[in-house]
PDB file of N, CA and C in Angstrom:
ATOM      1  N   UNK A   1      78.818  62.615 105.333  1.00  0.00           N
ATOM      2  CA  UNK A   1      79.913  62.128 106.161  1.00  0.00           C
ATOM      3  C   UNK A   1      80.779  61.180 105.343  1.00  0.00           C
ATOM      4  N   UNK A   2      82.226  61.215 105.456  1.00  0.00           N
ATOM      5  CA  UNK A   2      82.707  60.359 104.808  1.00  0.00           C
ATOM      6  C   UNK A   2      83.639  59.788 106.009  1.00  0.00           C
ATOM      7  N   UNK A   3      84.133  58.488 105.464  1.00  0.00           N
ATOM      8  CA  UNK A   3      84.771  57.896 105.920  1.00  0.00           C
ATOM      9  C   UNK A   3      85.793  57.621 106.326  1.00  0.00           C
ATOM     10  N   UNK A   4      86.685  57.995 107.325  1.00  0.00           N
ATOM     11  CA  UNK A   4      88.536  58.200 107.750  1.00  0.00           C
ATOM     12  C   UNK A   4      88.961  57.057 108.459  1.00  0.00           C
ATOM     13  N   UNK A   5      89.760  56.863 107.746  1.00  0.00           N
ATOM     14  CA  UNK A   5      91.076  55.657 109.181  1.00  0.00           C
ATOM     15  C   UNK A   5      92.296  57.030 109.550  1.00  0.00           C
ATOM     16  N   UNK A   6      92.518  56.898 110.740  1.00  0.00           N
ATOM     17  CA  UNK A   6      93.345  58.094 111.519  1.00  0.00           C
ATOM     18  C   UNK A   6      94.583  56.494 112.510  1.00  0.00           C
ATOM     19  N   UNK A   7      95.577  57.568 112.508  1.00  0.00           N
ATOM     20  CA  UNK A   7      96.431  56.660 112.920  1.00  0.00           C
ATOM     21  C   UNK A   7      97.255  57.674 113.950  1.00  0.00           C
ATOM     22  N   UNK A   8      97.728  57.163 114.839  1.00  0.00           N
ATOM     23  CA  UNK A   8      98.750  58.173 115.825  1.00  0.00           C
ATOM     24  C   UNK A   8      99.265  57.257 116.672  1.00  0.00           C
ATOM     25  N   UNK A   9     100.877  57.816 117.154  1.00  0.00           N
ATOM     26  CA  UNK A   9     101.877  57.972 117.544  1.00  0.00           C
ATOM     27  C   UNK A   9     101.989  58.515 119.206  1.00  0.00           C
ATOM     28  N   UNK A  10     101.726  57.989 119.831  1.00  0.00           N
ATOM     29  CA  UNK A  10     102.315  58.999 121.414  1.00  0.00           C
ATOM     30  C   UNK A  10     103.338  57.966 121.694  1.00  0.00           C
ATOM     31  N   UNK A  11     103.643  59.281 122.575  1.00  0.00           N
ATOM     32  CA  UNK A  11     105.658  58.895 122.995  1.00  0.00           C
ATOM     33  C   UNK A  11     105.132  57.827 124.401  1.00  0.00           C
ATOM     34  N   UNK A  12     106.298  57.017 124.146  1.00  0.00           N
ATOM     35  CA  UNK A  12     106.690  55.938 125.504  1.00  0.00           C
ATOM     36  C   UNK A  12     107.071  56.574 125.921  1.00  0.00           C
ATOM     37  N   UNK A  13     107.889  58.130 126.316  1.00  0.00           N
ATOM     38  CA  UNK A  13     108.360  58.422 127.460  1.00  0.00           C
ATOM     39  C   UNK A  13     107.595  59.082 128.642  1.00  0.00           C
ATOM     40  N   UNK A  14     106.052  59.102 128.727  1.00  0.00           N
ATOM     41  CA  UNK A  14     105.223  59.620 129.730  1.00  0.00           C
ATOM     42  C   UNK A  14     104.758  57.935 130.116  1.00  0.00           C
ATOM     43  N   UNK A  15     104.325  58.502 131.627  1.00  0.00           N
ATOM     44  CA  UNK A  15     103.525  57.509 131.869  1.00  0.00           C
ATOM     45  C   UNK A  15     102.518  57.008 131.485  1.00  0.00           C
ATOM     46  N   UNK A  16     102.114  55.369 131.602  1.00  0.00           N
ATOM     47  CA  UNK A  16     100.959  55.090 131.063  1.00  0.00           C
ATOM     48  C   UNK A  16      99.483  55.600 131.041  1.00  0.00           C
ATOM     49  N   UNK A  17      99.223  56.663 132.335  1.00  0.00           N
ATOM     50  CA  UNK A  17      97.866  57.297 132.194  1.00  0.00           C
ATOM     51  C   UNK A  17      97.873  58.607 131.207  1.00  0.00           C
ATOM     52  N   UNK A  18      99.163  58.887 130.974  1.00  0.00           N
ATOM     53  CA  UNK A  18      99.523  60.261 130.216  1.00  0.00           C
ATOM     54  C   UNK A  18      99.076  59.648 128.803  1.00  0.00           C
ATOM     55  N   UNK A  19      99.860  58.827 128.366  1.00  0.00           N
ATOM     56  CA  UNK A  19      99.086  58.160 127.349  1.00  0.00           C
ATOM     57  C   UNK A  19      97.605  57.555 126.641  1.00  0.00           C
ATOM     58  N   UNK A  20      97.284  57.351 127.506  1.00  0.00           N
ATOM     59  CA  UNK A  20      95.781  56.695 127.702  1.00  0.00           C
ATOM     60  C   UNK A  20      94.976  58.268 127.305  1.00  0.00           C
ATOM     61  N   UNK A  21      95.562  58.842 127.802  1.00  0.00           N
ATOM     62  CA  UNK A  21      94.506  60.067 128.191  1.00  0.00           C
ATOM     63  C   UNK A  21      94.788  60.864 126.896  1.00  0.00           C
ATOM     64  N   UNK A  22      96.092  60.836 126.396  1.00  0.00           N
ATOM     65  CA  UNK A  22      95.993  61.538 125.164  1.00  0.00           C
ATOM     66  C   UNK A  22      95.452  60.893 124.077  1.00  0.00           C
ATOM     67  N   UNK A  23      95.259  59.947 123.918  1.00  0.00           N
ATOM     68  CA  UNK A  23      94.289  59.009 122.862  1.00  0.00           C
ATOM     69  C   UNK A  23      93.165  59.035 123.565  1.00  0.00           C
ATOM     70  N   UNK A  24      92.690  59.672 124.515  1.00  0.00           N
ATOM     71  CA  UNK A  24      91.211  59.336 124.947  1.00  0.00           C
ATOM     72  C   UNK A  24      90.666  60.538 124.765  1.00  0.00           C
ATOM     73  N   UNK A  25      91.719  61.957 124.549  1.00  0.00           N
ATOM     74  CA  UNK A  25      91.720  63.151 123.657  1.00  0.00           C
ATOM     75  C   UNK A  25      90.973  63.347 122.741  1.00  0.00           C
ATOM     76  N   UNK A  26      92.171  62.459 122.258  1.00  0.00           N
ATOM     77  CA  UNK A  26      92.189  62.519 120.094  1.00  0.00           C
ATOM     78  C   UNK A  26      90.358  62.194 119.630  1.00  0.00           C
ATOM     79  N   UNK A  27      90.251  60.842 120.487  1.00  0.00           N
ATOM     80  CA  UNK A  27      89.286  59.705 120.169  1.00  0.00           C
ATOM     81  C   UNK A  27      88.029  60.913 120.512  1.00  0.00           C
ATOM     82  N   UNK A  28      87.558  61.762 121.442  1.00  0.00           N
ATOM     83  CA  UNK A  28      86.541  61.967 122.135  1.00  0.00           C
ATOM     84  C   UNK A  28      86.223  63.725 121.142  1.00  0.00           C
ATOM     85  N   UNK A  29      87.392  64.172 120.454  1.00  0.00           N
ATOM     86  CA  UNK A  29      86.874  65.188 119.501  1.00  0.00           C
ATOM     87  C   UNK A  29      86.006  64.696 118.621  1.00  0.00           C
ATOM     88  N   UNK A  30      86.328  63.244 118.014  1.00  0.00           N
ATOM     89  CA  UNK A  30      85.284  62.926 117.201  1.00  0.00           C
ATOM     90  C   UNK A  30      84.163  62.747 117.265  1.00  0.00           C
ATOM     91  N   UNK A  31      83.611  61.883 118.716  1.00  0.00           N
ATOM     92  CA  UNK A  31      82.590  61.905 119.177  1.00  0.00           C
ATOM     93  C   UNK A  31      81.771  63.393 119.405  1.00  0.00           C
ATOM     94  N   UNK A  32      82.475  64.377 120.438  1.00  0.00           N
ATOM     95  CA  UNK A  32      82.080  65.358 120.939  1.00  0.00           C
ATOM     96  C   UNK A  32      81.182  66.127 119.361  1.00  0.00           C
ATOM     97  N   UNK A  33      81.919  65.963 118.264  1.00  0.00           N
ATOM     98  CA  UNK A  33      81.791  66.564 117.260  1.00  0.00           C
ATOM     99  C   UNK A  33      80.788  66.221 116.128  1.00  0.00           C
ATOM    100  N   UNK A  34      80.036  64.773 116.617  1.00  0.00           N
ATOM    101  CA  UNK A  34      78.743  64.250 116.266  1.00  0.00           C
ATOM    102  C   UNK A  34      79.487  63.139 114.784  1.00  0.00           C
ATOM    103  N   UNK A  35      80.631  62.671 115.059  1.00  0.00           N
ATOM    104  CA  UNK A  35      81.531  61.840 114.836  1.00  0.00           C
ATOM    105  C   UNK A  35      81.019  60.468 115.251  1.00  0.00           C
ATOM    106  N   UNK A  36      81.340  59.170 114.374  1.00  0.00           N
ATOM    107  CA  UNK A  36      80.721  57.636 114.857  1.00  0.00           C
ATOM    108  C   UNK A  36      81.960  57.222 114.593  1.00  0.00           C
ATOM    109  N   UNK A  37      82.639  56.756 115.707  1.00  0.00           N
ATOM    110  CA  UNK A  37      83.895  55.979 115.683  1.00  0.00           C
ATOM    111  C   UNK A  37      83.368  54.723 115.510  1.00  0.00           C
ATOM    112  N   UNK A  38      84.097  53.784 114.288  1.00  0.00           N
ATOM    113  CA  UNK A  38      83.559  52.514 113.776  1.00  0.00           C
ATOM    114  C   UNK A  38      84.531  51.366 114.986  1.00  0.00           C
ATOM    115  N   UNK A  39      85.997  51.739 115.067  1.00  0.00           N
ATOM    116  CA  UNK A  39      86.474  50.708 115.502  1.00  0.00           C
ATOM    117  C   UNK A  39      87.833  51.541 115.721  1.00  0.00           C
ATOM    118  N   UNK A  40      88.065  51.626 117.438  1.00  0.00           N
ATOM    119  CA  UNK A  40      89.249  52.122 117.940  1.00  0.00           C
ATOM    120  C   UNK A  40      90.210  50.741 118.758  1.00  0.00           C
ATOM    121  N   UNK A  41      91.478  51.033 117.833  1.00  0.00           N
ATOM    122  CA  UNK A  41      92.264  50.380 118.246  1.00  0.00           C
ATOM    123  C   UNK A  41      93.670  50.452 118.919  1.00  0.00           C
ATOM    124  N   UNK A  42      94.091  49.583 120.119  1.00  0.00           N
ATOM    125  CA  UNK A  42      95.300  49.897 120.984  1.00  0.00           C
ATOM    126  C   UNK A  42      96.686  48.927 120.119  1.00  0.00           C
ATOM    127  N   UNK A  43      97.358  49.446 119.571  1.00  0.00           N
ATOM    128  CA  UNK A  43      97.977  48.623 118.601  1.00  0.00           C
ATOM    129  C   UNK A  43      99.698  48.564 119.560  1.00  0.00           C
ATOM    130  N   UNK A  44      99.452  49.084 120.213  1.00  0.00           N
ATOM    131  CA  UNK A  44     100.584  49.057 121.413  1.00  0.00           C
ATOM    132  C   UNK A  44     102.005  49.148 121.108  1.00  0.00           C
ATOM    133  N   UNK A  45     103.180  49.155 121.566  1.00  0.00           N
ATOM    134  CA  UNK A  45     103.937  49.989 121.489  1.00  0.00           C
ATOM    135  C   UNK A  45     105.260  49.196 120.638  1.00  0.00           C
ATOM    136  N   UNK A  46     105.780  50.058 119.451  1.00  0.00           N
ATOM    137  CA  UNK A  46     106.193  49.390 118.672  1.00  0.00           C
ATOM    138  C   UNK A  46     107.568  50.393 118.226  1.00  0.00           C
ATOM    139  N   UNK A  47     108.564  49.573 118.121  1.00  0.00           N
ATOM    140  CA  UNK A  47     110.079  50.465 117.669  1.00  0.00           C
ATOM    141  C   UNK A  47     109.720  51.355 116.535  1.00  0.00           C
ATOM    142  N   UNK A  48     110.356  52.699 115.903  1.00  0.00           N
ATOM    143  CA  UNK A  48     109.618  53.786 114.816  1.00  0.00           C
ATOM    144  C   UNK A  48     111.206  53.385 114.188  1.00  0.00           C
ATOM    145  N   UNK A  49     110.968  53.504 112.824  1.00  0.00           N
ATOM    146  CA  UNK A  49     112.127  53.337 112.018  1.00  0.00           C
ATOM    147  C   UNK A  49     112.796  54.283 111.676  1.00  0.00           C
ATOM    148  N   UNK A  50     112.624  55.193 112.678  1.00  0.00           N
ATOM    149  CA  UNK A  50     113.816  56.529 112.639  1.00  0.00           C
ATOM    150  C   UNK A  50     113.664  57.393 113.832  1.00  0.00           C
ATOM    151  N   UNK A  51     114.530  57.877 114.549  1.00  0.00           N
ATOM    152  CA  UNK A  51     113.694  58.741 116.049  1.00  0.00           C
ATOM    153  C   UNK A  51     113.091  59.549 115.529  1.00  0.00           C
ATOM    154  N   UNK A  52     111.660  60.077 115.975  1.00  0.00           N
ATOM    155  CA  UNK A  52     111.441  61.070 116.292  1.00  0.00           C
ATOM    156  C   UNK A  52     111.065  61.429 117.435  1.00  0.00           C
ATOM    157  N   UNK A  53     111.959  63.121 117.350  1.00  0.00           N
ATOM    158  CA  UNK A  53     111.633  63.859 118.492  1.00  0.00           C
ATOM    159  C   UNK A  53     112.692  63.353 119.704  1.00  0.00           C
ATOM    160  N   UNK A  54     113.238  62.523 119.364  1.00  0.00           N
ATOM    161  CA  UNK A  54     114.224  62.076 120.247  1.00  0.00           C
ATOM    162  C   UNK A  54     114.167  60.507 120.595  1.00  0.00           C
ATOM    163  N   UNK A  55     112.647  60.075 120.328  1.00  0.00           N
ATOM    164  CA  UNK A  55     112.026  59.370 120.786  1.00  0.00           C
ATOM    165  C   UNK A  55     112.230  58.019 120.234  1.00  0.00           C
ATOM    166  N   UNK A  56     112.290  56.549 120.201  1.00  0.00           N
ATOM    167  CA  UNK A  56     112.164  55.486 119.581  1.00  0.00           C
ATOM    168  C   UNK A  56     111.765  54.404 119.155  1.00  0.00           C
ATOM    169  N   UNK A  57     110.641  54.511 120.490  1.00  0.00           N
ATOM    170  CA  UNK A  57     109.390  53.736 119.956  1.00  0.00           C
ATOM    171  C   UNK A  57     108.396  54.536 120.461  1.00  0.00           C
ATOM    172  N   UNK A  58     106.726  54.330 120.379  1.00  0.00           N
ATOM    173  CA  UNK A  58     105.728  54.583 120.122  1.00  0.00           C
ATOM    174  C   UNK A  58     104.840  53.739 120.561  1.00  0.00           C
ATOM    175  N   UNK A  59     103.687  54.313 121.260  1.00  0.00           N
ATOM    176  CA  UNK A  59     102.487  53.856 121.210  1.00  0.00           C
ATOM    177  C   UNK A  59     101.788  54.069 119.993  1.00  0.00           C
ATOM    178  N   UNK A  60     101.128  52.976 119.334  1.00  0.00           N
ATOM    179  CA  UNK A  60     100.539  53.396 117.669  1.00  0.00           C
ATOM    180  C   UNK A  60      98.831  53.396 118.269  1.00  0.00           C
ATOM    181  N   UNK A  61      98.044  53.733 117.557  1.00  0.00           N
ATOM    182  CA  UNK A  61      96.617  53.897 117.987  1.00  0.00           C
ATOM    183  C   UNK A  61      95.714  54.284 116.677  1.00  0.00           C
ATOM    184  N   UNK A  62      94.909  53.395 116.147  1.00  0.00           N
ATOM    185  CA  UNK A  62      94.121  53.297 114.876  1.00  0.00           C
ATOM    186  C   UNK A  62      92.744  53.912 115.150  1.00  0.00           C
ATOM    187  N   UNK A  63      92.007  54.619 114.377  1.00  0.00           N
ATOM    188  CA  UNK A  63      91.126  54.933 114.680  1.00  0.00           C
ATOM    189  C   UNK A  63      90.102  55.370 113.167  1.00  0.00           C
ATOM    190  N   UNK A  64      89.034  54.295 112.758  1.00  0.00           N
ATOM    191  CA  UNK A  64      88.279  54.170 111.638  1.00  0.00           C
ATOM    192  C   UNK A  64      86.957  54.891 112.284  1.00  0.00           C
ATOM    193  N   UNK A  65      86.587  55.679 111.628  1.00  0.00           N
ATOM    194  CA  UNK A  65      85.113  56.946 112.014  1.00  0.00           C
ATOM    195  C   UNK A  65      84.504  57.290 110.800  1.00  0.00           C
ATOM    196  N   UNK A  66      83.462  57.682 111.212  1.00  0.00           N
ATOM    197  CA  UNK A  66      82.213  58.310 109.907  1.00  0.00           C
ATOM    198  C   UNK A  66      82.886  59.832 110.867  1.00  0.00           C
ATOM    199  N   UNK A  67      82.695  61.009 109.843  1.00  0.00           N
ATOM    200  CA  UNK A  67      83.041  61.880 109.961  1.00  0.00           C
ATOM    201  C   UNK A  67      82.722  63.037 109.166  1.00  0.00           C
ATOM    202  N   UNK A  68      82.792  64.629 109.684  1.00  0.00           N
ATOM    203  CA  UNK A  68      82.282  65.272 108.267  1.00  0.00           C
ATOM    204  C   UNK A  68      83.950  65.999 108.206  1.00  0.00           C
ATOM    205  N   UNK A  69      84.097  66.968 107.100  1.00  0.00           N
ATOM    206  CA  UNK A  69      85.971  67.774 107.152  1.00  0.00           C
ATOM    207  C   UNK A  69      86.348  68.494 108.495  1.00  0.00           C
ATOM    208  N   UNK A  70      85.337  69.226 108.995  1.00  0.00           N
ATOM    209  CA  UNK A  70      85.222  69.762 110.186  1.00  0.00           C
ATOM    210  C   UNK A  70      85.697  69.233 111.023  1.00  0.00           C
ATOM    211  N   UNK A  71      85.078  67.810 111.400  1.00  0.00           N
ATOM    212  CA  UNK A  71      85.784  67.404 112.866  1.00  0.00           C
ATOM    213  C   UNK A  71      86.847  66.912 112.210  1.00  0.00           C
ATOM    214  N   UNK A  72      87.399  66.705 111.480  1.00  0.00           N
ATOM    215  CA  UNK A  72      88.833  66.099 111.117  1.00  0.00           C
ATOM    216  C   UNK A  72      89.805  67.171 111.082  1.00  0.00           C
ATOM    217  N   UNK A  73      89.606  68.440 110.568  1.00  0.00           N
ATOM    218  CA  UNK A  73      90.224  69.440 110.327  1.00  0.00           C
ATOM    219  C   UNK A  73      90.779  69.685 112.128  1.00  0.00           C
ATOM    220  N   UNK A  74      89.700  69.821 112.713  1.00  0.00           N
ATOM    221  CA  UNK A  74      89.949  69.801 114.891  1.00  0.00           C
ATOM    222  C   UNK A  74      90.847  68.709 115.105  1.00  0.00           C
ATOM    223  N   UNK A  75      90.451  67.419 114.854  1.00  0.00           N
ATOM    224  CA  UNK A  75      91.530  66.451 114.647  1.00  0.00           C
ATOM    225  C   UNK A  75      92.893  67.164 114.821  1.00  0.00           C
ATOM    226  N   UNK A  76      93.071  67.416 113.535  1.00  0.00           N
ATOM    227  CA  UNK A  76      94.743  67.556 112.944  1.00  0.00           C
ATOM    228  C   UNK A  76      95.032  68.577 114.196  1.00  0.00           C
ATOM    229  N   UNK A  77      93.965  69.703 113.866  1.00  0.00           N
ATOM    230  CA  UNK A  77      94.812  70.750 115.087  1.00  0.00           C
ATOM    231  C   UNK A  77      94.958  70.510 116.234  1.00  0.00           C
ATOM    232  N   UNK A  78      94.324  69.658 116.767  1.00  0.00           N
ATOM    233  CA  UNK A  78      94.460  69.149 117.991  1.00  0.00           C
ATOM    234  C   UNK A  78      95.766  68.219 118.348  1.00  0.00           C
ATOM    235  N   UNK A  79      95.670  67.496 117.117  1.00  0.00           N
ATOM    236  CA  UNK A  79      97.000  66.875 117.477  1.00  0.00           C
ATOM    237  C   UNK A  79      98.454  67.570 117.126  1.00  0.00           C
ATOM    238  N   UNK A  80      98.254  68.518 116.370  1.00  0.00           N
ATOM    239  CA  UNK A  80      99.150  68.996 116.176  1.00  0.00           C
ATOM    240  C   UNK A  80     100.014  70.099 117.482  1.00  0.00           C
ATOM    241  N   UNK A  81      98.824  69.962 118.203  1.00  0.00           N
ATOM    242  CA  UNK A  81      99.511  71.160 119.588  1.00  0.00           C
ATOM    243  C   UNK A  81      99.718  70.166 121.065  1.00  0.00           C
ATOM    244  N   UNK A  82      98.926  69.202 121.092  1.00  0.00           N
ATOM    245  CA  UNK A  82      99.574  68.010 121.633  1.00  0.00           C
ATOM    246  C   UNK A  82     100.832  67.548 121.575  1.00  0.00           C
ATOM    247  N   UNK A  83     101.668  68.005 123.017  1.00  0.00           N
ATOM    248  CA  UNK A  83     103.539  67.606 122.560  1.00  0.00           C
ATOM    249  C   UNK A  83     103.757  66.197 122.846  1.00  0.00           C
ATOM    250  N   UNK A  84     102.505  65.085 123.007  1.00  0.00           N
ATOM    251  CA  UNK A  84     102.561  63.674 123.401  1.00  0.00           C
ATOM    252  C   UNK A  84     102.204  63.204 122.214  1.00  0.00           C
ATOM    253  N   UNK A  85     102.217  63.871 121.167  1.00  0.00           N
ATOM    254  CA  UNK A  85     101.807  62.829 119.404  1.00  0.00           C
ATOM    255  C   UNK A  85     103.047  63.034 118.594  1.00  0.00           C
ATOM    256  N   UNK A  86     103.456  62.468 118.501  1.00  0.00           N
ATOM    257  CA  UNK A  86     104.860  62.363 117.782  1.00  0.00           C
ATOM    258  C   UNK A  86     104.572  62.498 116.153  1.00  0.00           C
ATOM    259  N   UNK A  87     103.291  61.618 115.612  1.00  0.00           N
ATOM    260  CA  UNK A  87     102.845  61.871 114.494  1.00  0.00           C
ATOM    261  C   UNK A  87     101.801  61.452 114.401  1.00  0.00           C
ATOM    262  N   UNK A  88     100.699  61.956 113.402  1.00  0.00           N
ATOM    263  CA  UNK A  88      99.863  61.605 112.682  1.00  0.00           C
ATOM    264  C   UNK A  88      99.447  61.587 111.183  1.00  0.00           C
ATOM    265  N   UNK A  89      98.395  60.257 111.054  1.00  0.00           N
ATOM    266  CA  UNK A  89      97.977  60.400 109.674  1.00  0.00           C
ATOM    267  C   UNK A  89      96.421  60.223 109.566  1.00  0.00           C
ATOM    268  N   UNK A  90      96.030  60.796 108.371  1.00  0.00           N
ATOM    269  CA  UNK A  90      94.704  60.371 108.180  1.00  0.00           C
ATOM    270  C   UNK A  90      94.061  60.117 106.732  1.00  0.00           C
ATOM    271  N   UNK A  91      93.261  59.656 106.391  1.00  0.00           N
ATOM    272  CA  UNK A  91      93.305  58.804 105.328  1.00  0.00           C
ATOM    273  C   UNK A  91      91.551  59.022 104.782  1.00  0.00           C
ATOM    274  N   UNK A  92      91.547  59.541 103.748  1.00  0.00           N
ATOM    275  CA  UNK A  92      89.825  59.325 103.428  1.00  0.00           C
ATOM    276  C   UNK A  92      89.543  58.481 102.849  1.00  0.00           C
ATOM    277  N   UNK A  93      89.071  57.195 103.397  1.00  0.00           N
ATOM    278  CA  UNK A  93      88.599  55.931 102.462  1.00  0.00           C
ATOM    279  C   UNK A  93      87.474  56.417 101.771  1.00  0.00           C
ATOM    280  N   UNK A  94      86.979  57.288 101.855  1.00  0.00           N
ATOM    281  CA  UNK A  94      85.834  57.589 100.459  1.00  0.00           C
ATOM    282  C   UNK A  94      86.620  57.952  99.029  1.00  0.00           C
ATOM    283  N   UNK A  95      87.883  58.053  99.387  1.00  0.00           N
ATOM    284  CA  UNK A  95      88.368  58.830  97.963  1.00  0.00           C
ATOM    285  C   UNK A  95      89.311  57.917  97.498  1.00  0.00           C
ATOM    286  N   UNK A  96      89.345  56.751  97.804  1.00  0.00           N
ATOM    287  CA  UNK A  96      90.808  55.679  97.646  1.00  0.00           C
ATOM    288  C   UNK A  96      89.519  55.116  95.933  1.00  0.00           C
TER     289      UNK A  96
END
């Protein structure tokens, strides 16, 4: 298992349970997937330094996990078909 910080983006323009629920998404593939989330964080909603999607600010949402490529690889696709993530990143601190 190596080690990821994951970061994401959902739009301010849904309501607040729409939100909640799509980070409670993202967060619960990892688990489901035999994933140890170290430390999930609500980093709350912050102006983006360029629109996207139309959009102009953001809910931001941090998320540091033990992980194997697999559940990260579900990750990406998951967020990638999610039309409430404006963006994501992810980061392998084993390889920095």
């Amino acid at each position: 298992m190596n080690k990821y910080e994951i970061m994401f983006i959902v739009k301010t323009t849904i309501d607040e349970q729409e939100t909640k629920k799509s980070a409670t998404n993202l967060k619960s593939i990892i688990t489901d997937m035999k994933g140890e989330i170290i430390e999930f964080k609500e980093m709350g909603r912050k102006q983006l330094a360029y629109p996207i999607k139309k959009e102009i600010t953001g809910f931001y949402y941090l998320i540091v996990c033990n992980s194997n490529a697999e559940t990260i690889l579900e990750f990406e696709r998951k967020a990638r078909i999610d039309e409430n993530i404006l963006r994501h990143l992810i980061i392998n601190l084993d390889k920095e």
